[in-house]
Each structure stands twice: as C-alpha cells, then as structure tokens.
Protein backbone atom coordinates (compact mmCIF):
# COMPACT_ATOMS: atom_id res chain seq x y z
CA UNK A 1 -12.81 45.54 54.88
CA UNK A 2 -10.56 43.42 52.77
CA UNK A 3 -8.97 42.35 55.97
CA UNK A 4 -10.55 38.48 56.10
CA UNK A 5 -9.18 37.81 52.30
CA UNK A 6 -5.57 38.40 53.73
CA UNK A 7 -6.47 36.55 57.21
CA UNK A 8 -7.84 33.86 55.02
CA UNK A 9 -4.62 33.61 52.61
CA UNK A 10 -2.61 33.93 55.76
CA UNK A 11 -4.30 31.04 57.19
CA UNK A 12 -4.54 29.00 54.51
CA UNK A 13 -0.19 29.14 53.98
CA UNK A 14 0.77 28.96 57.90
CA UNK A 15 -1.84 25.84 57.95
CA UNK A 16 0.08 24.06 55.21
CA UNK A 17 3.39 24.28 56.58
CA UNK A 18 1.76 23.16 59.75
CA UNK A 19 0.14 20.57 58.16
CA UNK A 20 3.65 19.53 56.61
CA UNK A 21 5.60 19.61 60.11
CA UNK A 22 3.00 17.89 62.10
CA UNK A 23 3.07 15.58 59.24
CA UNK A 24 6.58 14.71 59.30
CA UNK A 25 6.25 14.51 63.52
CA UNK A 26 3.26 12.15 63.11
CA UNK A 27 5.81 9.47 61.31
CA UNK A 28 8.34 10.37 63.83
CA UNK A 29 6.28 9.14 66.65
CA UNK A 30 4.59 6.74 64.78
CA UNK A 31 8.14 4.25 64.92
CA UNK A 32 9.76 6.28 68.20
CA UNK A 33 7.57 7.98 71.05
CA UNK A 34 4.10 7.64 71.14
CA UNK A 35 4.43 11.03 72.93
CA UNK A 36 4.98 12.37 69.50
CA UNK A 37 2.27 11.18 68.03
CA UNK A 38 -0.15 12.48 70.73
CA UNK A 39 1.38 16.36 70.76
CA UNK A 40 1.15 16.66 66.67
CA UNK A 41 -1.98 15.23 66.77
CA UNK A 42 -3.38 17.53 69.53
CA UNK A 43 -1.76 20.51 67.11
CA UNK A 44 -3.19 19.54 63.93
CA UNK A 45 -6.52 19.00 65.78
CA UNK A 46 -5.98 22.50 67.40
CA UNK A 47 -5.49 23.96 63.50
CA UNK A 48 -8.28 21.82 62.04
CA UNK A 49 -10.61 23.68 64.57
CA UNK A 50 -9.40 26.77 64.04
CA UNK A 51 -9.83 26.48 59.80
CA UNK A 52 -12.75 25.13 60.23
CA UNK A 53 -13.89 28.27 62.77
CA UNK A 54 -12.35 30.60 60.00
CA UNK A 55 -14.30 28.47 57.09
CA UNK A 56 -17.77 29.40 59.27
CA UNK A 57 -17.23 33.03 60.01
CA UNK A 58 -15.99 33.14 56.56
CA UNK A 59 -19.18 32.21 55.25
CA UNK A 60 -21.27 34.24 57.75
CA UNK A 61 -19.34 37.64 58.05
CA UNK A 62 -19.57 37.72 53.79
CA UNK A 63 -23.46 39.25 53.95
CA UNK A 64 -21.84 41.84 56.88
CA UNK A 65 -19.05 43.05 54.32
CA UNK A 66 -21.11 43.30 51.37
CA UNK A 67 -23.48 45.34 53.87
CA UNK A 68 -20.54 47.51 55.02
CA UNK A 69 -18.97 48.48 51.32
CA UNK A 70 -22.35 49.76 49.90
CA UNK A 71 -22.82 51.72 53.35
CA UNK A 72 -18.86 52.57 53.47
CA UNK A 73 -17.45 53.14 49.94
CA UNK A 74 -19.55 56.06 48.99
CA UNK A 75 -18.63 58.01 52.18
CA UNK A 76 -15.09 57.22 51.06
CA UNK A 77 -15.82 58.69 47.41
CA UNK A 78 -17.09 62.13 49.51
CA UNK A 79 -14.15 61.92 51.77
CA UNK A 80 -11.56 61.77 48.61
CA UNK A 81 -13.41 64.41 46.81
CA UNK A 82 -13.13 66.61 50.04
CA UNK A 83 -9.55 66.02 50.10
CA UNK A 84 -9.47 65.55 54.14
CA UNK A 85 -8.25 62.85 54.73
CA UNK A 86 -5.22 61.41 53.19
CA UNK A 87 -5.07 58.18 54.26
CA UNK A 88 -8.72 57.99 52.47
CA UNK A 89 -7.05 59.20 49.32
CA UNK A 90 -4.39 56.77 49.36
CA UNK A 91 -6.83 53.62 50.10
CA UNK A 92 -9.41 54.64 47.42
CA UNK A 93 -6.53 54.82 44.61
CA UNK A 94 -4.94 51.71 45.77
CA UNK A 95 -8.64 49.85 45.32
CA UNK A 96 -9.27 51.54 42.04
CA UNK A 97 -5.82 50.67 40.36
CA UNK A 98 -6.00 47.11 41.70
CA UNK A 99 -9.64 46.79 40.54
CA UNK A 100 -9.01 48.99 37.92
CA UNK A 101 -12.33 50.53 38.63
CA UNK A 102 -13.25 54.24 39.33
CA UNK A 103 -15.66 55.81 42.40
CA UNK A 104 -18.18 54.01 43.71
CA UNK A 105 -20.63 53.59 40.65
CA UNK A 106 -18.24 55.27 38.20
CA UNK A 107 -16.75 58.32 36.95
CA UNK A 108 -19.86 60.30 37.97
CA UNK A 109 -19.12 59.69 41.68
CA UNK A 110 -16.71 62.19 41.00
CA UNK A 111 -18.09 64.68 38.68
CA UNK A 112 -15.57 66.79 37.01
CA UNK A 113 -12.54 66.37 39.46
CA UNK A 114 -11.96 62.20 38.14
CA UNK A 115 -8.36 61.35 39.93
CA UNK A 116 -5.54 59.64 38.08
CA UNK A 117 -5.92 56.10 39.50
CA UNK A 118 -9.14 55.85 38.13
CA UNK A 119 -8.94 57.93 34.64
CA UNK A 120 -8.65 54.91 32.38
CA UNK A 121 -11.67 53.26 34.20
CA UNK A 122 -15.16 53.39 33.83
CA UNK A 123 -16.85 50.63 35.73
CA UNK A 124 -17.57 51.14 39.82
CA UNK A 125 -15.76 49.61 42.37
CA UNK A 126 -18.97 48.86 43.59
CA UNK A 127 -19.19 46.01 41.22
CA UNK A 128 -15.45 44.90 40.91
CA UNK A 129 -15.19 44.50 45.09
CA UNK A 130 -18.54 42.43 45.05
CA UNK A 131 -17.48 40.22 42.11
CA UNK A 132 -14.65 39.42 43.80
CA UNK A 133 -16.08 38.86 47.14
CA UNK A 134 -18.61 36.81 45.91
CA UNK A 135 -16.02 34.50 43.74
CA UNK A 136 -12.45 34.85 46.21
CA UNK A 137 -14.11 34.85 49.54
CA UNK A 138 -16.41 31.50 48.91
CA UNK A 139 -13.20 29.70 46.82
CA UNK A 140 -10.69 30.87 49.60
CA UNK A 141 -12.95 29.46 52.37
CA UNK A 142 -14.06 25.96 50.26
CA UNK A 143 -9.93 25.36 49.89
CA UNK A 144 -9.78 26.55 53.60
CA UNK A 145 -12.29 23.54 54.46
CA UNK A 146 -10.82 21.43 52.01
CA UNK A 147 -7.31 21.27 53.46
CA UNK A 148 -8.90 20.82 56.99
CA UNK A 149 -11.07 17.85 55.87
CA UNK A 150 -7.50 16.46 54.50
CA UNK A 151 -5.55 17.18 57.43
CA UNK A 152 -8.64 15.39 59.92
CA UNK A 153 -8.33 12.33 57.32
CA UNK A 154 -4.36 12.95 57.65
CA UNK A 155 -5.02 12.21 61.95
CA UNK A 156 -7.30 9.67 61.94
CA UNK A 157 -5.23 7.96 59.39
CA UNK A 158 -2.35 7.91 61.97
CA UNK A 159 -4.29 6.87 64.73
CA UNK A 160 -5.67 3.89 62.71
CA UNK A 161 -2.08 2.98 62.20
CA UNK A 162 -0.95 3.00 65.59
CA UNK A 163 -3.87 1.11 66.90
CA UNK A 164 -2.65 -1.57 64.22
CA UNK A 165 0.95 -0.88 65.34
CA UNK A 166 -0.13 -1.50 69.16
CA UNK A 167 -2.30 -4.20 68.53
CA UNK A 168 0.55 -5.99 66.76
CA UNK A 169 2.58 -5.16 69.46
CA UNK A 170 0.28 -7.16 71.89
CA UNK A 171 -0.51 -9.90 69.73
CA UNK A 172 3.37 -10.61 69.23
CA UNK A 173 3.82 -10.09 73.00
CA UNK A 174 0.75 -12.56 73.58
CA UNK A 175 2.26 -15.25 71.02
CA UNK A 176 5.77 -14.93 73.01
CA UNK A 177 4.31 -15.61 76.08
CA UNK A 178 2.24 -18.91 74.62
CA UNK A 179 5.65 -20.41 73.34
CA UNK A 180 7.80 -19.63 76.39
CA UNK A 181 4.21 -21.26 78.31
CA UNK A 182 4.12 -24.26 75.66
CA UNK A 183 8.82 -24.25 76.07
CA UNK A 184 7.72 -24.89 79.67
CA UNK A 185 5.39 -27.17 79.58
CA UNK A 186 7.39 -29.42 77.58
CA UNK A 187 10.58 -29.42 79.13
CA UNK A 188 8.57 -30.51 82.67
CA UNK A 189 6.88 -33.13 80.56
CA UNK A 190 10.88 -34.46 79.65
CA UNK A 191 11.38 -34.09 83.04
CA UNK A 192 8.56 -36.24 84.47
CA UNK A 193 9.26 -39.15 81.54
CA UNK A 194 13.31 -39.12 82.49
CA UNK A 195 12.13 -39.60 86.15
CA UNK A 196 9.35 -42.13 84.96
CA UNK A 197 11.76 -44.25 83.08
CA UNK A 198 14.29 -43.97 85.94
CA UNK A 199 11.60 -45.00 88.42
CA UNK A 200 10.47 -48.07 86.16
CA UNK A 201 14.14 -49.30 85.41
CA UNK A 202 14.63 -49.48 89.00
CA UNK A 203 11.60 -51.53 89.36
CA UNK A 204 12.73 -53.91 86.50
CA UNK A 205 16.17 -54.63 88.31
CA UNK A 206 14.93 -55.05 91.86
CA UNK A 207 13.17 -58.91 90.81
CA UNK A 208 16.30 -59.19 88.81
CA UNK A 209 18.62 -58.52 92.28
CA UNK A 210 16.17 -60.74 94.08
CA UNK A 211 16.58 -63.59 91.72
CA UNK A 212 20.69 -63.62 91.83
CA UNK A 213 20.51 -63.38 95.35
CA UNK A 214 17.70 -66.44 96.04
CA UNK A 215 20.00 -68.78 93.38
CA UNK A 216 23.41 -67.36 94.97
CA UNK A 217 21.76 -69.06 98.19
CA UNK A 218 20.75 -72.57 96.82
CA UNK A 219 24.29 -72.68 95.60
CA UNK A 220 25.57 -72.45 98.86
CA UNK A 221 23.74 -74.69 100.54
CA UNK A 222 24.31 -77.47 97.95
C-alpha cells in the first residue's frame, strides 16, 4: 500500500519537466503563434488539475491506508511465519530492511523463528510505516500543491502578458491609423489652399486685364 508515495514522486518529477517544456512553449508563442500559447496553456492547465486531484485524494486516501496496514500487516507477519507464500516473504523483508524494523509490533510477532532482515531490529513496522506516512505522504502532497499553485501563477502570468502584448498591438494599430487619418487630412487641406490661392490670383488679374484693355481703347480713339 506504498503504491501512492511512488505515484506521488512519479507525479511530482513528470510534472516538473512538464512544467519546464510548457514553460519554454509559453515564451515561444508568446513572440510567434498565439496557437502556442493556447495548447501549453491548455496542458499545464490539464497537469495543474490533475496535481491538484492527486494533492486531494492524497490527503483523503491517507486515513484508508493507515486503516489498511493495521488490518493488513499482521496477516502478512502470519503469512511469513507460515512460509506460504513467497512473494509475502520477500515484501515483508524488503519493508523491514528499509524501515529497519521487525514484525508488526516487534520481535514477538515472530516468536522464536525472528528472520534475518529483521534480527538487528527491535521496533515494529507498525510504527516506522505510520511515521513515515504521517510525515512523507502530507510533505509529498504540500510540494505536490505547491508546484501546482506555481505553475497556475506561471499561466496566468502569461496570459497577463499577452493581453498587454495584444493590447499594444491595437493601440499601435489604432495610433497608425490616426496619423495616416490626420496625413490625409492635411494633404486635402494643401490641396484646397493651392486651389484657393489659384482661384483668388485669377480673380486679382481679371480687373487688372479689364483695365489694360479699357485704356488700350481710349488710346485708340485719341
């Protein structure tokens, strides 16, 4: 029942290198495809659920397996003494020379007939697996949540950004369009003074015309 401790250690090392990749993908999108952005965010969203879902049954399922090795481990102390089952044998001496613990509650679990993996050892496994479920199992799942609280700070950080990055984007496009508008405006403001000044030189040299022509006349008749 020592299964969730290696799921959990499991989890905790693929989620950091997917952490790390998405990571790396999130700046990748962030200055080329937007399309990037979205599919490493959807993933690291994806793993943030799914460490957080561990984090929970984590903290739930730890009553359950203290439950199950006081109900389990002695039956596994009679099995080994029987000698039935080997594969029995082989689990109980790998727990007691990694907890370096012997039988359930101690030597007396076995009587007379202590094995070799335990011979050294006087304390019950009892007490070594429940220590360390009680310490591992709560410090696996708070760097578990941890980690997932970092990489939902990690996405929203990104997101942030490209809302900047996009509303940058429009604001530039916006200011581009206002100076080719104002570029516009001006040049058919030159145009209408030319053709203003045209219109009022014209007027000036008509009386002028009129003038030669009325003393071009008295002139001729003197």
């Amino acid at each position: 029942d020592l299964w969730i401790l290696r799921y959990l250690s499991l989890c905790l090392f693929v989620s950091s290198i997917i952490a790390l990749v998405m990571c790396l993908i999130l700046v990748w999108g962030l200055y080329s495809a937007p399309v990037f952005l979205f599919i490493a965010s959807t993933m690291i969203c994806s793993t943030v659920t799914g460490e957080f879902t561990i984090s929970i049954l984590t903290f739930t399922s730890k009553y359950e397996t203290r439950l199950t090795l006081l109900e389990q481990l002695p039956k596994l102390v009679i099995t080994y003494r029987q000698g039935t089952d080997e594969r029995a044998k082989r689990a109980l001496d790998k727990l007691q020379s990694t907890f370096r613990c012997c039988g359930s509650d101690g030597r007396l679990s076995y009587q007379n007939n202590v094995p070799f993996s335990c011979n050294m050892y006087s304390i019950g496994c009892l007490t070594r697996t429940m220590f360390f479920l009680e310490s591992w199992m709560d410090a696996l799942a708070y760097i578990l949540l941890f980690f997932s609280l970092i990489k939902l700070f990690i996405v929203l950080f990104f997101f942030s950004l490209l809302c900047l990055y996009q509303r940058n984007g429009r604001d530039r496009l916006k200011n581009n369009r206002n100076l080719i508008n104002d570029s516009s405006v001006w040049r058919h403001s030159l145009s209408v003074d030319s053709s203003s000044g045209d219109n009022l030189s014209k007027t000036v040299l008509m009386p002028t015309r009129i003038i030669n022509n009325d003393e071009h006349d008295n002139v001729e008749k003197r």
